[in-house]
PDB file of N, CA and C in Angstrom:
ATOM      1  N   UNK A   1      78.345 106.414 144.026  1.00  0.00           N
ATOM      2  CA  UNK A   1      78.186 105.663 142.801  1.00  0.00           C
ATOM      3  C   UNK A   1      77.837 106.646 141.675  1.00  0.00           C
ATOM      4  N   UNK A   2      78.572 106.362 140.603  1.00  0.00           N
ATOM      5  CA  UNK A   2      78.334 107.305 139.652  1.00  0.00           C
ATOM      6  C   UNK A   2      77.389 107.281 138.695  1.00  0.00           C
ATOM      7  N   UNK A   3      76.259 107.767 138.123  1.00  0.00           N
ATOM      8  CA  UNK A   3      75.316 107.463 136.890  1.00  0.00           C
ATOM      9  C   UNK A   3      75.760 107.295 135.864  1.00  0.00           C
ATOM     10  N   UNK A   4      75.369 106.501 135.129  1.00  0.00           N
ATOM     11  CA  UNK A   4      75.810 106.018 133.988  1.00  0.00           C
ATOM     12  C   UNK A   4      74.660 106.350 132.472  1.00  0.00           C
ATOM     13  N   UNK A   5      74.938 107.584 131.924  1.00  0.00           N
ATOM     14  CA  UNK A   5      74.037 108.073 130.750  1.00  0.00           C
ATOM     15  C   UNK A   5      74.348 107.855 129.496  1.00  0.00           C
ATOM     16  N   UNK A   6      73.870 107.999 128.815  1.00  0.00           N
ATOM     17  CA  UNK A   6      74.101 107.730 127.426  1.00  0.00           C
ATOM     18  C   UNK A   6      75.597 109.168 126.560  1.00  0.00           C
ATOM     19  N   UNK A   7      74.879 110.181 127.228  1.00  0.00           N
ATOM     20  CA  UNK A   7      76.212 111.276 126.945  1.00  0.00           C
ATOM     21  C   UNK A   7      77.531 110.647 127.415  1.00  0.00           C
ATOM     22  N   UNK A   8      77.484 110.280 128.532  1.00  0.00           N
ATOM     23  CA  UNK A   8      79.026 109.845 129.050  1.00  0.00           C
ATOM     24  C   UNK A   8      79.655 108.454 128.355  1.00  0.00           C
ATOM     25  N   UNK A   9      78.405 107.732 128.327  1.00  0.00           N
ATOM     26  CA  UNK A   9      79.370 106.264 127.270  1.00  0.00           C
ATOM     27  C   UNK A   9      79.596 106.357 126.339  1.00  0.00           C
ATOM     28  N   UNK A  10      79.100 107.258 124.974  1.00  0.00           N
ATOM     29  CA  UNK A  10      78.993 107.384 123.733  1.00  0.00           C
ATOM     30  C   UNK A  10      79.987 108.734 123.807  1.00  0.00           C
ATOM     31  N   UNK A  11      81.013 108.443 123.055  1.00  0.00           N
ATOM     32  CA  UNK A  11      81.855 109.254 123.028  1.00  0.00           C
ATOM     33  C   UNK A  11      81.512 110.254 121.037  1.00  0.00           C
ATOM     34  N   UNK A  12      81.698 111.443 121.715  1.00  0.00           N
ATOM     35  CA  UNK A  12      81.623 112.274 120.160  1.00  0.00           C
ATOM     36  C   UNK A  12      83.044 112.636 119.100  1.00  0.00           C
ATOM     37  N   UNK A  13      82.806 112.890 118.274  1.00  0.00           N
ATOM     38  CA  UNK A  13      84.067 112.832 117.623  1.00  0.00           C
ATOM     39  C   UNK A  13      85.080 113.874 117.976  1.00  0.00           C
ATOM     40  N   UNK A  14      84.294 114.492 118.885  1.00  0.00           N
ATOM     41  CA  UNK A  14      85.466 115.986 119.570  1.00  0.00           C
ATOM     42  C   UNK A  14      86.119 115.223 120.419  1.00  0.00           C
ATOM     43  N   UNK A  15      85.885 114.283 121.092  1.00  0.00           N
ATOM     44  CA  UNK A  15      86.727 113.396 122.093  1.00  0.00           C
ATOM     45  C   UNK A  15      87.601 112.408 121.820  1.00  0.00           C
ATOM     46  N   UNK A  16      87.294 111.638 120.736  1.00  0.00           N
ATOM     47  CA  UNK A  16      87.976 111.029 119.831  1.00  0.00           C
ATOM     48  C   UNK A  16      88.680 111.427 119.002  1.00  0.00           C
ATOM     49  N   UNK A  17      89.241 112.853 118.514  1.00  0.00           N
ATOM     50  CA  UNK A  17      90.019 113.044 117.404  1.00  0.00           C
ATOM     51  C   UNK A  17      88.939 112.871 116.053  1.00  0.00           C
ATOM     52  N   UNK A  18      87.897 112.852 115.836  1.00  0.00           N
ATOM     53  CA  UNK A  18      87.585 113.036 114.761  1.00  0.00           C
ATOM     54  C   UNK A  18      87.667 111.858 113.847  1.00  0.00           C
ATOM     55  N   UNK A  19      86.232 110.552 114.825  1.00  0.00           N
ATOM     56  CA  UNK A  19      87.327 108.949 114.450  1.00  0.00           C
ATOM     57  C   UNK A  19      86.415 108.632 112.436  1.00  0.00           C
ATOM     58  N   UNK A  20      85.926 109.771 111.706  1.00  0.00           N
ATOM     59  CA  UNK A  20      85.393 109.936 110.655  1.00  0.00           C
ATOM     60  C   UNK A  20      86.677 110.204 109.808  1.00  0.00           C
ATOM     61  N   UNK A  21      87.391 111.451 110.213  1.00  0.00           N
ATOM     62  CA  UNK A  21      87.921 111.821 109.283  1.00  0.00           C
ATOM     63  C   UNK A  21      89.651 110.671 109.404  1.00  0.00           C
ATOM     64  N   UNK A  22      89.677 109.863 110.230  1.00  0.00           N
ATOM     65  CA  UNK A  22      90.827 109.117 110.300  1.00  0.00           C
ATOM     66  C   UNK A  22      90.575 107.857 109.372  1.00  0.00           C
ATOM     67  N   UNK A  23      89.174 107.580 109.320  1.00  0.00           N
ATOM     68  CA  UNK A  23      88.549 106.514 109.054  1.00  0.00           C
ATOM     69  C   UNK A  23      88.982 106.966 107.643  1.00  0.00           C
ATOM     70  N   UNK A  24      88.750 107.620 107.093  1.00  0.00           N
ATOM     71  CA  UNK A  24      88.872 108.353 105.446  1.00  0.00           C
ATOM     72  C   UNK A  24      90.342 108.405 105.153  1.00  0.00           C
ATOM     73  N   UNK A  25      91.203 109.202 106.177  1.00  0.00           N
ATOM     74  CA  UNK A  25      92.456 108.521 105.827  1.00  0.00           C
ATOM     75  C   UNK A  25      93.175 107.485 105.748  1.00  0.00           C
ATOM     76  N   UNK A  26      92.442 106.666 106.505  1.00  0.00           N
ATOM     77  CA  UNK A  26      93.033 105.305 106.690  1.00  0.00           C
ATOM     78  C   UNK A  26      92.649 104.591 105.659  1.00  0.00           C
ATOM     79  N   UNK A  27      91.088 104.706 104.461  1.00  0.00           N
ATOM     80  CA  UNK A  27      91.076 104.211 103.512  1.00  0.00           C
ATOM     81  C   UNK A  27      91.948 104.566 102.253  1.00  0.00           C
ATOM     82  N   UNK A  28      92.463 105.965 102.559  1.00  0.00           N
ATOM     83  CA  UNK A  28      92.927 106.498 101.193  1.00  0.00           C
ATOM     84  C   UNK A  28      94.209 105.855 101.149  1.00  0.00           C
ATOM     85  N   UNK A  29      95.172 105.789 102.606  1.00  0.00           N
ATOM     86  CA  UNK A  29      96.510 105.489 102.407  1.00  0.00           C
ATOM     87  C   UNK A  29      96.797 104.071 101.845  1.00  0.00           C
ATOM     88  N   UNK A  30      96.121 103.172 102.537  1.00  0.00           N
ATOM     89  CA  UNK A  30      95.987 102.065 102.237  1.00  0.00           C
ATOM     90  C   UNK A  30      94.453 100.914 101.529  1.00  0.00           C
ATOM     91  N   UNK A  31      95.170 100.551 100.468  1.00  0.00           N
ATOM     92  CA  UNK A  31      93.412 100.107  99.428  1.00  0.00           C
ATOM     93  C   UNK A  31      92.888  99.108 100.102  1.00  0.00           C
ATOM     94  N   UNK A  32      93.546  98.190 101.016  1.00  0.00           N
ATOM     95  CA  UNK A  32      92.975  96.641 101.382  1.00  0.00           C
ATOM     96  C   UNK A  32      92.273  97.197 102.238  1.00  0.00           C
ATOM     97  N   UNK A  33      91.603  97.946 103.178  1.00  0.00           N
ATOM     98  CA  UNK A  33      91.006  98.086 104.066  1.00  0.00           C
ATOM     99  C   UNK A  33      89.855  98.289 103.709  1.00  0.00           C
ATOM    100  N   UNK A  34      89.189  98.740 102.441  1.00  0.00           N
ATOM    101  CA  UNK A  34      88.080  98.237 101.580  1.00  0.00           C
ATOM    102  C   UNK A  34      86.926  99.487 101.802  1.00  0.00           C
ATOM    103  N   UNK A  35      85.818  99.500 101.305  1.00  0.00           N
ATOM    104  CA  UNK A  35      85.016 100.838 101.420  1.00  0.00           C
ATOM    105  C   UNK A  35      83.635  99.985 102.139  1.00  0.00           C
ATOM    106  N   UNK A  36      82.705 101.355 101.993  1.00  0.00           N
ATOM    107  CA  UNK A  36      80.944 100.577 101.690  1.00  0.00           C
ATOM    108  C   UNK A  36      80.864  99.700 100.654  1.00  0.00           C
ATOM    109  N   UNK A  37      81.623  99.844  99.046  1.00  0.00           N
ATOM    110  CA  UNK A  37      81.158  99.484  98.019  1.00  0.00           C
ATOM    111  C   UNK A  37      82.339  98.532  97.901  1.00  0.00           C
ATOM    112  N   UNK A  38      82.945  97.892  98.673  1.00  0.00           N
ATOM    113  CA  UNK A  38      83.838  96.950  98.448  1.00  0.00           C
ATOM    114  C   UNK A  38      82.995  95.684  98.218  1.00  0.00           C
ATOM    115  N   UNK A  39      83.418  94.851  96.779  1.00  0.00           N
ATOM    116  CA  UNK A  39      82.592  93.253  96.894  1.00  0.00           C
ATOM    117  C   UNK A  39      83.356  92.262  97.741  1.00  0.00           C
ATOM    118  N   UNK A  40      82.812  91.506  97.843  1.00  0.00           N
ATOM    119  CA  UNK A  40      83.221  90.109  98.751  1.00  0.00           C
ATOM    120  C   UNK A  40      84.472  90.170  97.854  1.00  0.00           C
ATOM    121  N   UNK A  41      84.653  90.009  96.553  1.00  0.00           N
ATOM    122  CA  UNK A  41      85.423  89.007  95.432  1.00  0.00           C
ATOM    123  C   UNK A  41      86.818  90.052  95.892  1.00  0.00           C
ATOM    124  N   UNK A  42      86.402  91.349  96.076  1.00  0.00           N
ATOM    125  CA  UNK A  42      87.497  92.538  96.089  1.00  0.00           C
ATOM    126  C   UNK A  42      88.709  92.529  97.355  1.00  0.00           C
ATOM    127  N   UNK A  43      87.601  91.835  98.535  1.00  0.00           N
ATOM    128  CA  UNK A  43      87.976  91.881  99.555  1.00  0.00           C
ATOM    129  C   UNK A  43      88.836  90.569  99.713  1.00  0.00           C
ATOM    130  N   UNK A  44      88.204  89.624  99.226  1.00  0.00           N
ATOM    131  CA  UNK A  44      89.196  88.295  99.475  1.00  0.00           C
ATOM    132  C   UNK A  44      90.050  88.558  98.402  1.00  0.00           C
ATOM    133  N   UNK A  45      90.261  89.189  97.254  1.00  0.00           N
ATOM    134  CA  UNK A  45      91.576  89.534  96.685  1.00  0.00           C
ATOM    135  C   UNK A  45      92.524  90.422  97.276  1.00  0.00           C
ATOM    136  N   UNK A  46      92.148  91.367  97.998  1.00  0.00           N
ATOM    137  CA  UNK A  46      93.220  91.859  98.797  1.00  0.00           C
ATOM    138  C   UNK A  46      93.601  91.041  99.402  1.00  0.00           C
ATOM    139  N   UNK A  47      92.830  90.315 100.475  1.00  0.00           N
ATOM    140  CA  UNK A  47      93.376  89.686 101.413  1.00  0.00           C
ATOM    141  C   UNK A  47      94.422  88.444 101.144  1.00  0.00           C
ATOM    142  N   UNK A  48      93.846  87.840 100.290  1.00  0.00           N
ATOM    143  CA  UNK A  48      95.593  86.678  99.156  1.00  0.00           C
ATOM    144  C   UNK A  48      96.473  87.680  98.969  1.00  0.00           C
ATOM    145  N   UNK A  49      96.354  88.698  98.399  1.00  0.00           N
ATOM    146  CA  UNK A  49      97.344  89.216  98.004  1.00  0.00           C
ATOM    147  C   UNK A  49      98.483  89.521  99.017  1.00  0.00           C
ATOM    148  N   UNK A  50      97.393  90.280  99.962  1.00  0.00           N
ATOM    149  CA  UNK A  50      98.458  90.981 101.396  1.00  0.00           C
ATOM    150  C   UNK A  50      99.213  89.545 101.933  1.00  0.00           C
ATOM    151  N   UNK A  51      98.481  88.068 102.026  1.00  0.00           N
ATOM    152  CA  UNK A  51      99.335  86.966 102.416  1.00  0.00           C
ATOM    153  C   UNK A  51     100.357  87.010 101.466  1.00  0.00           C
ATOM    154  N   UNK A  52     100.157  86.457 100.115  1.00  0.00           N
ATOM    155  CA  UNK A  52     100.871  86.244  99.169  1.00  0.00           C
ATOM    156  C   UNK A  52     102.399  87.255  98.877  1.00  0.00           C
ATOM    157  N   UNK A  53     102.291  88.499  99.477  1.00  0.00           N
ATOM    158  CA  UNK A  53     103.618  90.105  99.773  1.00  0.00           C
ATOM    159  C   UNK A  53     103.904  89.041 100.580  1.00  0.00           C
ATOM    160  N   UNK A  54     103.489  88.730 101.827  1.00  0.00           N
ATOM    161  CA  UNK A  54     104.338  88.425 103.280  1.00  0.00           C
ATOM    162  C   UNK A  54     104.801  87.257 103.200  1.00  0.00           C
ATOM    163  N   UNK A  55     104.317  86.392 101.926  1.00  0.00           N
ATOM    164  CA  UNK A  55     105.638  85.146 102.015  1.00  0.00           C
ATOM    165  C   UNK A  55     106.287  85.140 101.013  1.00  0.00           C
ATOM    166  N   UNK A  56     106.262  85.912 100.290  1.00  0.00           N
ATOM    167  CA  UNK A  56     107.341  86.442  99.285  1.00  0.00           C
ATOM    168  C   UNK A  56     108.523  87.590 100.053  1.00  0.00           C
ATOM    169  N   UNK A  57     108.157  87.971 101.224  1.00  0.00           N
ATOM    170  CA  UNK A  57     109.154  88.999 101.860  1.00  0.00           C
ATOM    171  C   UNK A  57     109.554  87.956 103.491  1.00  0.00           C
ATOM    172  N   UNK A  58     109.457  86.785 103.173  1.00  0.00           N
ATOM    173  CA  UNK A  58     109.729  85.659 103.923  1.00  0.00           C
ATOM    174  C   UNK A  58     110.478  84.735 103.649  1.00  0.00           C
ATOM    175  N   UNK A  59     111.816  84.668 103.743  1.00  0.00           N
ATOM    176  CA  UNK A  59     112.748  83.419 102.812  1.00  0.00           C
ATOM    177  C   UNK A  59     112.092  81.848 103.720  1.00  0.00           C
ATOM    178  N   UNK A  60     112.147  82.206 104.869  1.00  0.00           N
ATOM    179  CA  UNK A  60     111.742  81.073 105.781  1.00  0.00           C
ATOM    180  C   UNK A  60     110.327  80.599 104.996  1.00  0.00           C
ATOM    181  N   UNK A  61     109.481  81.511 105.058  1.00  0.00           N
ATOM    182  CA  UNK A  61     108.458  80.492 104.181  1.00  0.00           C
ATOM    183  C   UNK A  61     108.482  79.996 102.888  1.00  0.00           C
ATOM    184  N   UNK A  62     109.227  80.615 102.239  1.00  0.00           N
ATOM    185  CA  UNK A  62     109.447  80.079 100.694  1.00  0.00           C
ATOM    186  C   UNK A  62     109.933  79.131 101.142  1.00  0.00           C
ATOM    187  N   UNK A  63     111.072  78.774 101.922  1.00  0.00           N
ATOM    188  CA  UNK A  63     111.498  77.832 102.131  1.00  0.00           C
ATOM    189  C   UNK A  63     110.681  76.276 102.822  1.00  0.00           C
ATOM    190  N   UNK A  64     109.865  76.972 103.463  1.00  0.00           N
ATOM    191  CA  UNK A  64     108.899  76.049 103.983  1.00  0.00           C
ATOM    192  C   UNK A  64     107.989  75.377 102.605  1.00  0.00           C
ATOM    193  N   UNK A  65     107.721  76.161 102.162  1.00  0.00           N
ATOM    194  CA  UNK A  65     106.822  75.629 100.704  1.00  0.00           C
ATOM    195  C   UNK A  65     107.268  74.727  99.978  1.00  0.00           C
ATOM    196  N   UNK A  66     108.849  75.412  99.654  1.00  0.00           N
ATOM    197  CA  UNK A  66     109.650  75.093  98.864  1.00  0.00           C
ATOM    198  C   UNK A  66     109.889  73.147  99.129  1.00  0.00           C
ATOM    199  N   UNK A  67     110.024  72.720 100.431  1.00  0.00           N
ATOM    200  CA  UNK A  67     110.253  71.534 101.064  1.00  0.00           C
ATOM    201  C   UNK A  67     108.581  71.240 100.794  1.00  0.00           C
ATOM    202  N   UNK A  68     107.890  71.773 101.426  1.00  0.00           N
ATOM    203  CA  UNK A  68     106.847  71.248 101.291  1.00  0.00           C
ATOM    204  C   UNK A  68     106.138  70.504  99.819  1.00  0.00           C
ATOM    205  N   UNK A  69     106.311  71.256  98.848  1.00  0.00           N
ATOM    206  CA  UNK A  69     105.906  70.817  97.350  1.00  0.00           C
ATOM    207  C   UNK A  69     107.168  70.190  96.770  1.00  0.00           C
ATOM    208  N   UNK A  70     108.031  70.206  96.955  1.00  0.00           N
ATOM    209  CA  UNK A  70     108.992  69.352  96.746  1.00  0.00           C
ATOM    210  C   UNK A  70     110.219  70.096  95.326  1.00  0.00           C
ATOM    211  N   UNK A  71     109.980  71.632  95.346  1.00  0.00           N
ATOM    212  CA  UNK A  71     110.501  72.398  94.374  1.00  0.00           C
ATOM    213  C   UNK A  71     110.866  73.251  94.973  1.00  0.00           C
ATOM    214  N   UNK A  72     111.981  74.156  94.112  1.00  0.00           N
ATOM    215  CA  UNK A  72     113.067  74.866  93.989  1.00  0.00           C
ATOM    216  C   UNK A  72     112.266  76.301  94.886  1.00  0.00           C
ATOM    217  N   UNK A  73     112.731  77.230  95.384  1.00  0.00           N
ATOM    218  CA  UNK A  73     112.085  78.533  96.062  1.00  0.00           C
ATOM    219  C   UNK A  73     112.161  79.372  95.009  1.00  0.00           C
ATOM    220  N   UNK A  74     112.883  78.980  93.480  1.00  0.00           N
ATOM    221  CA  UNK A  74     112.831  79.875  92.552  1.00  0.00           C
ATOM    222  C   UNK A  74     111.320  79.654  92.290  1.00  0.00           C
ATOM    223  N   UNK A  75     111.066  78.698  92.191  1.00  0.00           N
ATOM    224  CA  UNK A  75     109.900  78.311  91.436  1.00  0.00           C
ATOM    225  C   UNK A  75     108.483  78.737  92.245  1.00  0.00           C
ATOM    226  N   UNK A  76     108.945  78.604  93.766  1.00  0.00           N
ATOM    227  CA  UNK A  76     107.740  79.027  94.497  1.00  0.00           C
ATOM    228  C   UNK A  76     107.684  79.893  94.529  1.00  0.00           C
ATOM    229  N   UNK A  77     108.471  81.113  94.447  1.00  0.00           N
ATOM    230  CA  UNK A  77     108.581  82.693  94.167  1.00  0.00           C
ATOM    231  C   UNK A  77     107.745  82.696  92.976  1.00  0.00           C
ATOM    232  N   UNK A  78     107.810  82.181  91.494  1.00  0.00           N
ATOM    233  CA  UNK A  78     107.344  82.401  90.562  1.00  0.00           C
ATOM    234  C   UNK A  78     105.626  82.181  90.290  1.00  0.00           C
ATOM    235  N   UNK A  79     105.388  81.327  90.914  1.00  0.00           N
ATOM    236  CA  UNK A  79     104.025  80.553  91.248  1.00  0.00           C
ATOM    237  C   UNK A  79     103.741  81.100  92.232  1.00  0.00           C
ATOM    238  N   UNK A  80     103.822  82.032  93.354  1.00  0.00           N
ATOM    239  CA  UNK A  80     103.446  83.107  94.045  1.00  0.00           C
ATOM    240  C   UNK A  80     103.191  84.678  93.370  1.00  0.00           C
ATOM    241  N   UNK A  81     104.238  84.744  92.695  1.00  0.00           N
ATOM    242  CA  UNK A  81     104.006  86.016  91.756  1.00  0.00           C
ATOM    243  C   UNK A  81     102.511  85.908  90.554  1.00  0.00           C
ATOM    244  N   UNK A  82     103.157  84.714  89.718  1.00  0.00           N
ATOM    245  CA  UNK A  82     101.849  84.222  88.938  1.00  0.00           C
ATOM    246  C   UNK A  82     100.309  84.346  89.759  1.00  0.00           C
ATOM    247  N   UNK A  83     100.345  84.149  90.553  1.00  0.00           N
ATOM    248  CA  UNK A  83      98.984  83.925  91.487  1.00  0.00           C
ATOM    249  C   UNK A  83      98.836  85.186  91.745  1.00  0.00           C
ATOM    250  N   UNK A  84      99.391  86.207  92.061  1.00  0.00           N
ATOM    251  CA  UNK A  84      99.020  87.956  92.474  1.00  0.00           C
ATOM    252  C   UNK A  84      98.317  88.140  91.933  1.00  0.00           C
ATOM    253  N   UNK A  85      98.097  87.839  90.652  1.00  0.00           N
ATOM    254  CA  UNK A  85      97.381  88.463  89.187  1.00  0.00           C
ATOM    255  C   UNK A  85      95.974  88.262  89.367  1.00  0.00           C
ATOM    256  N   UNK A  86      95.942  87.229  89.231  1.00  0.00           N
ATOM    257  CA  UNK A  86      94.442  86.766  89.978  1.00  0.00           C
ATOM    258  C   UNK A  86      94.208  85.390  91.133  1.00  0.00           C
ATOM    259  N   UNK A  87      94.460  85.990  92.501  1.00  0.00           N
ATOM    260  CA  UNK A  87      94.289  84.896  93.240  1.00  0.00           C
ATOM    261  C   UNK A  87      92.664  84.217  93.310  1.00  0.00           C
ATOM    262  N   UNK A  88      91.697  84.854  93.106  1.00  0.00           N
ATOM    263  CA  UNK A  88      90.444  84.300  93.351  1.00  0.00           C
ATOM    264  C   UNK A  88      89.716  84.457  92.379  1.00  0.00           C
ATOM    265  N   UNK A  89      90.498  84.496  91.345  1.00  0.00           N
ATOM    266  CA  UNK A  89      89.981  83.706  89.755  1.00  0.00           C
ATOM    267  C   UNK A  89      89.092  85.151  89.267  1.00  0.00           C
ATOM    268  N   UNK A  90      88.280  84.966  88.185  1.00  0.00           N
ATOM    269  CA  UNK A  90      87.790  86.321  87.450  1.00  0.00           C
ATOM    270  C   UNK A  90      87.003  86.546  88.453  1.00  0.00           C
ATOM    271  N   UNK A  91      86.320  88.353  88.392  1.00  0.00           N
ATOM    272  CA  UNK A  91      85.881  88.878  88.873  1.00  0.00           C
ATOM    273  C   UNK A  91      84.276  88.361  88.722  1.00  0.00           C
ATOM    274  N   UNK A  92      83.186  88.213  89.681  1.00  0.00           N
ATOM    275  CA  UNK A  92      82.242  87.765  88.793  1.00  0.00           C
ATOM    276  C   UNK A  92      81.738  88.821  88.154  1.00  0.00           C
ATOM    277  N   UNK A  93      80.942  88.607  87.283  1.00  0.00           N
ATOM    278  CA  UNK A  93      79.918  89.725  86.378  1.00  0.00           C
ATOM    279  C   UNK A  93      78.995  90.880  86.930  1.00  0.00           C
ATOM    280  N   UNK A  94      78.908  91.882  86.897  1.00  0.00           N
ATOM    281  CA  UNK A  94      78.188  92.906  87.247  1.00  0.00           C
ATOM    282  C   UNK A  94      76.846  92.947  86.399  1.00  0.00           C
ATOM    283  N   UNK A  95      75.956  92.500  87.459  1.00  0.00           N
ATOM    284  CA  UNK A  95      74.524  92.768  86.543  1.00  0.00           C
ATOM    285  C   UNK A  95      74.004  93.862  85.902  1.00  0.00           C
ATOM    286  N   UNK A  96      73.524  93.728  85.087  1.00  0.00           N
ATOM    287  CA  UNK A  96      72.762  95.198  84.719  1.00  0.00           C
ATOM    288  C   UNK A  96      71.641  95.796  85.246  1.00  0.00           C
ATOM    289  N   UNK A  97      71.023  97.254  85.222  1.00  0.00           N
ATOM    290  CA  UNK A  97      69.776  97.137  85.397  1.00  0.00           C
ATOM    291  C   UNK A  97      68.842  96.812  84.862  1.00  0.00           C
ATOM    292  N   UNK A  98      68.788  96.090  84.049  1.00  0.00           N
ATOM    293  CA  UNK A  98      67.569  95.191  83.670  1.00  0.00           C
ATOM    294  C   UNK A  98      67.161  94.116  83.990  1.00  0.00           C
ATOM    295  N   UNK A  99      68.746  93.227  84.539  1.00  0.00           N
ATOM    296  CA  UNK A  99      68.481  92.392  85.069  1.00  0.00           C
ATOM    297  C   UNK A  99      68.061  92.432  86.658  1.00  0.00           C
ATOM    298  N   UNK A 100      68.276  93.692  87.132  1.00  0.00           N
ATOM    299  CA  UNK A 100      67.756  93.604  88.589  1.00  0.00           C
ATOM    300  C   UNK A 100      65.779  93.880  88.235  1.00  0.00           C
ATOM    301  N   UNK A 101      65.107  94.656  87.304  1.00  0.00           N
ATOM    302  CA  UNK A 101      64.157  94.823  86.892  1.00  0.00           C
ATOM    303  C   UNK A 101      63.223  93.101  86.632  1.00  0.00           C
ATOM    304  N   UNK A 102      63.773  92.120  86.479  1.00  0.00           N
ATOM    305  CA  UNK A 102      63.160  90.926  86.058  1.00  0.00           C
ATOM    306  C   UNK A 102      62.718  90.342  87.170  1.00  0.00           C
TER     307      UNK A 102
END
């Protein structure tokens, strides 16, 4: 039976490829994957958005919509595009430090 230590389960980044510096590339290549300093508001805007690409690069779902709301797929294309801009409405406000001081 073999012992089971903390060195052997916890793997270091020499064993892993270095899972820090992938982590860093993987934020740079792509923005939706979000940081430390990502807000909630930032994160659920990527995330509409990345839906909102994949049924615009989907005729089947436009088409599904399209039946569904009872309009043209021109139109649901357009009202999908319109919505990119801001799917989860304004950003909220960034406090100041004074107001964290009160």
């Amino acid at each position: 039976m073999q012992r089971t230590t903390l060195r052997t389960m916890a793997p270091n980044n020499q064993q892993n490829g270095g899972s820090f510096s992938q982590l860093e590339s993987l934020h740079a290549r792509y923005v939706g994957t979000g940081h430390a300093g990502t807000t909630q508001h930032e994160w659920a805007t990527n995330q509409h958005r990345d839906s909102i690409a994949c049924y615009l690069g989907r005729p089947s779902m436009l088409q599904y919509f399209a039946v569904a709301e009872g309009i043209s797929m021109g139109r649901v294309k357009l009202n999908l595009l319109e919505k990119m801009h801001r799917p989860c409405g304004e950003p909220p406000k960034k406090k100041s430090l004074d107001e964290f001081a009160k």
